[in-house]
N, C-alpha and C. Protein backbone atom coordinates (compact mmCIF):
# COMPACT_ATOMS: atom_id res chain seq x y z
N UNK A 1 6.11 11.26 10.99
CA UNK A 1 5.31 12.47 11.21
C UNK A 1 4.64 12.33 12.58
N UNK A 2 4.88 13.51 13.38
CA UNK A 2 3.90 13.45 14.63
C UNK A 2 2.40 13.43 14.87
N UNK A 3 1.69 13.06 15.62
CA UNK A 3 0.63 13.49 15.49
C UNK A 3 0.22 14.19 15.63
N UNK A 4 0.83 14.99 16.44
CA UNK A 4 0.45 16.89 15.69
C UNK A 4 0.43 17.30 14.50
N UNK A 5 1.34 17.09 13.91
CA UNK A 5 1.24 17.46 12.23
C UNK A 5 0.66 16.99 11.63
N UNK A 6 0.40 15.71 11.83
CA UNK A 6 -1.31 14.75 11.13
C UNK A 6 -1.87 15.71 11.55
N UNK A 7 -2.83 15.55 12.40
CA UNK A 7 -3.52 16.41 12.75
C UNK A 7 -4.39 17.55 12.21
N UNK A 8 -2.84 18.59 12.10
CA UNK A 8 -2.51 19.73 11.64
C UNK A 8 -2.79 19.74 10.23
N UNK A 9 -2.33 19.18 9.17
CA UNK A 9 -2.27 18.54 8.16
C UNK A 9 -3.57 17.80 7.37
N UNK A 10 -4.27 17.43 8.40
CA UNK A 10 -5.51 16.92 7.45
C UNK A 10 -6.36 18.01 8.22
N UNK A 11 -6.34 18.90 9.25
CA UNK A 11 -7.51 19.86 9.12
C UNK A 11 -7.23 21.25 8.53
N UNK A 12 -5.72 20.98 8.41
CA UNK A 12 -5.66 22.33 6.82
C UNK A 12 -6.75 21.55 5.25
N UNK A 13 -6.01 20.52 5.06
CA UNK A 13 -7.11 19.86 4.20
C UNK A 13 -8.06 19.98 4.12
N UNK A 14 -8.83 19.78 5.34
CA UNK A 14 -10.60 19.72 5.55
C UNK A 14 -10.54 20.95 5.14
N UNK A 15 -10.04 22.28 5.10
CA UNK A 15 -10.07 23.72 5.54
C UNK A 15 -10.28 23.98 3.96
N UNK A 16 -8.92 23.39 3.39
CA UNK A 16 -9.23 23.49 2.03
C UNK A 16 -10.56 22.82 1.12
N UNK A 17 -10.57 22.05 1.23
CA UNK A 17 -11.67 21.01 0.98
C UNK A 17 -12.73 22.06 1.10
N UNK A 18 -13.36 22.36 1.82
CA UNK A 18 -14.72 23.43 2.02
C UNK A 18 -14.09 24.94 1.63
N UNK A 19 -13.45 25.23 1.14
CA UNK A 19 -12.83 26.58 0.37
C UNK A 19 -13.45 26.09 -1.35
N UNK A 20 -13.29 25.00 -1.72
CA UNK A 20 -13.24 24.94 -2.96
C UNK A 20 -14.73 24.40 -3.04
N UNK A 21 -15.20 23.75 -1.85
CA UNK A 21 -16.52 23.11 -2.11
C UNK A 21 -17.63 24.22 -2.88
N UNK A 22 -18.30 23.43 -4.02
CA UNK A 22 -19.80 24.50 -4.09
C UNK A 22 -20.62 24.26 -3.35
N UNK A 23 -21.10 25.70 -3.25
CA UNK A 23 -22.60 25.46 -2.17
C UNK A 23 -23.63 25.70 -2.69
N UNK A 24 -24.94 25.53 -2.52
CA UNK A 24 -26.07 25.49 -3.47
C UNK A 24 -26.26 27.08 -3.84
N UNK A 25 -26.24 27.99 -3.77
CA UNK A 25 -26.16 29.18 -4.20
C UNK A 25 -25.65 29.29 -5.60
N UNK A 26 -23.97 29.08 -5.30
CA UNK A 26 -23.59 29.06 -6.54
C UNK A 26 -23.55 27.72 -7.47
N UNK A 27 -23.85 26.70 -7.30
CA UNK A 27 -24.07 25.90 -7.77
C UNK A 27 -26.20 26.31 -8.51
N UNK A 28 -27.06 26.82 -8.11
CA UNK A 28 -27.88 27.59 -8.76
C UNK A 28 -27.88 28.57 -9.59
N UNK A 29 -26.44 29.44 -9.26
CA UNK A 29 -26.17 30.61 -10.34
C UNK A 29 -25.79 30.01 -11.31
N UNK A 30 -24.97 29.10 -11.12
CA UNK A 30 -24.18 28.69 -12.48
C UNK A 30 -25.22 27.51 -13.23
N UNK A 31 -26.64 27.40 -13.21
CA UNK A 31 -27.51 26.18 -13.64
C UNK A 31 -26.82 24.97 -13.45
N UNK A 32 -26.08 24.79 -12.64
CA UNK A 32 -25.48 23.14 -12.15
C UNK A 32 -27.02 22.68 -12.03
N UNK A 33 -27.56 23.35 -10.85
CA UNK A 33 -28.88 22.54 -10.03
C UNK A 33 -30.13 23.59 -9.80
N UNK A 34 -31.31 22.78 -9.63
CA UNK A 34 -32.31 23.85 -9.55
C UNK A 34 -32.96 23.02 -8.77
N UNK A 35 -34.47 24.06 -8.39
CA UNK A 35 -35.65 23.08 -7.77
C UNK A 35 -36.27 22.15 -8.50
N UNK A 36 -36.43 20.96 -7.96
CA UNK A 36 -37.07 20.34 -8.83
C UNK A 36 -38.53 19.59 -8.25
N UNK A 37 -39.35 19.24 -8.86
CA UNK A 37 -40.83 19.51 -8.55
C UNK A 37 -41.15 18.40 -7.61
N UNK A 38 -40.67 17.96 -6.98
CA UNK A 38 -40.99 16.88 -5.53
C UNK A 38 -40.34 17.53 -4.87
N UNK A 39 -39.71 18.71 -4.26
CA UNK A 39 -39.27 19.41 -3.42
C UNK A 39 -37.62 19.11 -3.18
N UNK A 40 -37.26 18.47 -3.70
CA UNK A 40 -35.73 18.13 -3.39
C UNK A 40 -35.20 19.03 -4.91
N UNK A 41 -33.25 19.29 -4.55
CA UNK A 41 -32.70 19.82 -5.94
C UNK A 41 -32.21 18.93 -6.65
N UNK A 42 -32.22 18.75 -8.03
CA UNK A 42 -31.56 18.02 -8.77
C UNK A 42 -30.38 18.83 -9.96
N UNK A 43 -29.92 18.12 -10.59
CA UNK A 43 -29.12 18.41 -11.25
C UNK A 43 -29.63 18.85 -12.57
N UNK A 44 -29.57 20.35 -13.66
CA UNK A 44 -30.50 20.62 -14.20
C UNK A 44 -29.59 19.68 -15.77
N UNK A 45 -28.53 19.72 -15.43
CA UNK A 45 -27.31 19.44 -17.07
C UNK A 45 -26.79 17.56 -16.15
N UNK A 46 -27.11 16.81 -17.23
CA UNK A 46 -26.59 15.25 -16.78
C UNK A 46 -25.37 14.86 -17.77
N UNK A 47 -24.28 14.47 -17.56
CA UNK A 47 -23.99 14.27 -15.64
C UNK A 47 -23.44 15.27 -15.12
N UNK A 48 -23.98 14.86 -13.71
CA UNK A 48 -23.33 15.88 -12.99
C UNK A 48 -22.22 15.64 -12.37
N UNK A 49 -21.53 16.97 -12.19
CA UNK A 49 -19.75 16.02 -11.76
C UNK A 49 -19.80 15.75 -10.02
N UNK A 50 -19.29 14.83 -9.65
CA UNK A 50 -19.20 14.53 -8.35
C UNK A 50 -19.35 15.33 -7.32
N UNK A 51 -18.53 16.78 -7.39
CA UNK A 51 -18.96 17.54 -6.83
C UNK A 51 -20.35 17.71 -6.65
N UNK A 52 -21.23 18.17 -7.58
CA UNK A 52 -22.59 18.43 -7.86
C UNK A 52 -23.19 17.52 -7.32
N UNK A 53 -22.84 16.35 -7.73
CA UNK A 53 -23.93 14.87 -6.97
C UNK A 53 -23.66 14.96 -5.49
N UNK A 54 -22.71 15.27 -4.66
CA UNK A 54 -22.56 15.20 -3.36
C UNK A 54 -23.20 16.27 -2.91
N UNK A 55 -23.20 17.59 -3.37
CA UNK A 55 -24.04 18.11 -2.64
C UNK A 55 -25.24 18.04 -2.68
N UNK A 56 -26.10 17.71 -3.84
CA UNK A 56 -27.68 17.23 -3.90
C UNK A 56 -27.35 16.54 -3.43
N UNK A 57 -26.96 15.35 -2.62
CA UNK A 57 -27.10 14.54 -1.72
C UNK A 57 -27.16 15.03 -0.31
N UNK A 58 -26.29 15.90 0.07
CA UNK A 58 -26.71 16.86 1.45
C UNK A 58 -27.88 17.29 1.57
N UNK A 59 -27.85 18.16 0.49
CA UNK A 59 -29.13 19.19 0.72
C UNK A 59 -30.23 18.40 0.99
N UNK A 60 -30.52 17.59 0.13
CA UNK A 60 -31.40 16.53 -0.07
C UNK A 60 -31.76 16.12 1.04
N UNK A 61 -30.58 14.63 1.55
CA UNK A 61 -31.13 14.65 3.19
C UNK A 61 -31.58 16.04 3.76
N UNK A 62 -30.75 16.78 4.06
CA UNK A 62 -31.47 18.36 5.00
C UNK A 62 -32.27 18.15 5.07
N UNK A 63 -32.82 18.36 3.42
CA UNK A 63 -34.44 18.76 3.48
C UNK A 63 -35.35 17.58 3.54
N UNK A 64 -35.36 16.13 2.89
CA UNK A 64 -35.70 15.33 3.96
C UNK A 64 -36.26 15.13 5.13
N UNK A 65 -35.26 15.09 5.68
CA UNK A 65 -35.44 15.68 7.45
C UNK A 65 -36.24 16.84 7.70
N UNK A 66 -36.22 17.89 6.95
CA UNK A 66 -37.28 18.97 7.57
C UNK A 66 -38.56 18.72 7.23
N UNK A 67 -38.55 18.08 6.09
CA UNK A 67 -40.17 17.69 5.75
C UNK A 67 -40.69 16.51 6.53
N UNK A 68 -39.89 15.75 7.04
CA UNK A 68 -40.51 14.61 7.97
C UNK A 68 -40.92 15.24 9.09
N UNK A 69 -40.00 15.76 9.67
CA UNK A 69 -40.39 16.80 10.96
C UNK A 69 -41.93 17.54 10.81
N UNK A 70 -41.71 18.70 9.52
CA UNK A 70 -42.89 18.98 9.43
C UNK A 70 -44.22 18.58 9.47
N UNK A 71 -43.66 17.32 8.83
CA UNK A 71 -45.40 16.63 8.47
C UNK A 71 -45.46 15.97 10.12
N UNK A 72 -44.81 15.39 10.38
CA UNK A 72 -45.12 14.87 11.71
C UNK A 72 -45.46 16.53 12.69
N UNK A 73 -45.14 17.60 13.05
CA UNK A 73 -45.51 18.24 13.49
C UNK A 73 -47.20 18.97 12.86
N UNK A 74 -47.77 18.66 11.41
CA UNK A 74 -48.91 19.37 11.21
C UNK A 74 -49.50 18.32 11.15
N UNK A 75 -49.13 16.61 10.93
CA UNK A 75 -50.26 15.98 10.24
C UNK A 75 -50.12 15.70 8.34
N UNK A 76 -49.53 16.67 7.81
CA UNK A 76 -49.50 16.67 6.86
C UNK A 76 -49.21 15.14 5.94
N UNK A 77 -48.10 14.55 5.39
CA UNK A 77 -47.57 13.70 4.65
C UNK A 77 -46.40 14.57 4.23
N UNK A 78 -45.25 13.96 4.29
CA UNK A 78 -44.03 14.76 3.94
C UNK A 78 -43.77 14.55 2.70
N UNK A 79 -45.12 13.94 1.51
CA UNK A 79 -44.71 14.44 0.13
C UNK A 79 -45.61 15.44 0.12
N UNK A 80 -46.74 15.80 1.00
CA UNK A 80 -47.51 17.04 0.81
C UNK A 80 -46.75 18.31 1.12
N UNK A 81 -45.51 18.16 2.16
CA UNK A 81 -45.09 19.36 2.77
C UNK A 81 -44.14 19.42 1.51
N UNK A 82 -43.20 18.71 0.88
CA UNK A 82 -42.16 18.58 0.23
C UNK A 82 -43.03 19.18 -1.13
N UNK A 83 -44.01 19.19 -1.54
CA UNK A 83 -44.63 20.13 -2.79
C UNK A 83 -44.83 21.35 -2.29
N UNK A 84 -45.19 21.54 -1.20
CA UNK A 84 -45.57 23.14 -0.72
C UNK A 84 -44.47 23.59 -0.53
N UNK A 85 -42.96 23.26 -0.37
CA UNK A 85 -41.68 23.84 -0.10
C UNK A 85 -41.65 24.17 -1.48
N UNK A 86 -41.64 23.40 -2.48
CA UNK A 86 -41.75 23.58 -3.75
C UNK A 86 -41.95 24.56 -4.07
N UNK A 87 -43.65 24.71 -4.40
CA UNK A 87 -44.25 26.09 -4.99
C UNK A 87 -43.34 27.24 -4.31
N UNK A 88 -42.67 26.96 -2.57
CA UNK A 88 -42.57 28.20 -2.26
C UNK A 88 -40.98 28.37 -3.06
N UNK A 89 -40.46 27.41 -3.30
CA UNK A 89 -38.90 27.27 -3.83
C UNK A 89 -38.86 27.97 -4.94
N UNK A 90 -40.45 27.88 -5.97
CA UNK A 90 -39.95 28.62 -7.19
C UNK A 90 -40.38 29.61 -7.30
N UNK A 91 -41.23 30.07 -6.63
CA UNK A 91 -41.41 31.40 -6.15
C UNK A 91 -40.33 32.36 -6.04
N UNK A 92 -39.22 31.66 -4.94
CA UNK A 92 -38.62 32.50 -4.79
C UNK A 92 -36.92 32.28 -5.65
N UNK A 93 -37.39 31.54 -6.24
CA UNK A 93 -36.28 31.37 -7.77
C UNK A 93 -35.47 32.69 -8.23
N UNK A 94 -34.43 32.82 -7.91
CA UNK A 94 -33.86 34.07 -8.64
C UNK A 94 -34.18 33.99 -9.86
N UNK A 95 -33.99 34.93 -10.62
CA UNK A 95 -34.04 35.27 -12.23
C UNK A 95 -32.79 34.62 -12.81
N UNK A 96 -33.08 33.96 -13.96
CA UNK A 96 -31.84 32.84 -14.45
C UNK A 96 -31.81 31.82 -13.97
N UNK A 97 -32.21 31.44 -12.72
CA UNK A 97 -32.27 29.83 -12.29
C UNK A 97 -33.36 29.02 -12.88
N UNK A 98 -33.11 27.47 -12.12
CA UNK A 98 -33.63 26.35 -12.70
C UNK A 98 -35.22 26.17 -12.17
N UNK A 99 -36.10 25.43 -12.79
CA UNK A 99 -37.03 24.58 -11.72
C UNK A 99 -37.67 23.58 -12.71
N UNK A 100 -38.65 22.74 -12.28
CA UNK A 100 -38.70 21.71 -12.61
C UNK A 100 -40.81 22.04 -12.81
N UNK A 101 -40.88 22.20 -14.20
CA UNK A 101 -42.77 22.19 -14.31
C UNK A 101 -43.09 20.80 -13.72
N UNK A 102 -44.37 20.64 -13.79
CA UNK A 102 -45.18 19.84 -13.53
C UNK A 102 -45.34 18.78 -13.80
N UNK A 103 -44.36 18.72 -15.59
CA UNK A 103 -44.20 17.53 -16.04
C UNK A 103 -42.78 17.20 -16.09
N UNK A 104 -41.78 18.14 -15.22
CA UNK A 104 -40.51 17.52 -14.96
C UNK A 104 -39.61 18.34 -16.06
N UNK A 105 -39.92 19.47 -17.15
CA UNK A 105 -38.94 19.66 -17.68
C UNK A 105 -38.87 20.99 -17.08
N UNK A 106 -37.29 21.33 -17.65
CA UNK A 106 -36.49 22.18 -16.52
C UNK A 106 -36.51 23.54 -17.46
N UNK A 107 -37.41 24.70 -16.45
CA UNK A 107 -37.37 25.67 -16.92
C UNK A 107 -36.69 27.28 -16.26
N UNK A 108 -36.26 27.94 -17.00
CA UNK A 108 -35.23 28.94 -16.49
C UNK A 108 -36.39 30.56 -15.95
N UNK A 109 -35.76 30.64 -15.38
CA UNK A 109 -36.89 32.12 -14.19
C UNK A 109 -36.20 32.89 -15.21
């Protein structure tokens, strides 16, 4: 095989690969994952299938990273910013999705 068709060949793959991937949207419609109350998403049904665990692992870092940023830009502590993303996360909770009370159990909007 040339290396053009490698190439060719594993970025049809990649192409496919992110066609079938879930993204947190629908992975929220379908209660895979919700907010959960330290500001990161978790998985609301255990276990979660690989799929599911890899992307709470993205998102996760993401948001991570934005809360470090943040707090270093206000001062804050990025578990203080990572609760205030929170409140604002379930706020804006569609109807039927997940989140996580106060004491961690998972309740539906």
């Amino acid at each position: 095989m040339t290396m053009t068709k490698m190439m060719t060949t594993i970025g049809l793959l990649l192409l496919l690969q992110n066609a079938w991937a879930i993204d947190l949207r629908d992975a929220k419609e379908q209660g895979l994952v919700g907010e959960a109350n330290t500001g990161y998403v978790a998985a609301v049904i255990s276990p979660a299938s690989a799929e599911v665990r890899a992307l709470i692992a993205e998102v996760n870092a993401k948001r991570k990273a934005e809360f470090e940023a943040a707090a270093k830009k206000t001062g804050a502590s990025a578990q203080q910013v990572a609760y205030r993303f929170y409140e604002l996360a379930v706020q804006k909770t569609a109807a039927g999705g997940y989140y996580q009370d106060s004491s961690g159990k998972w309740k539906k909007k």
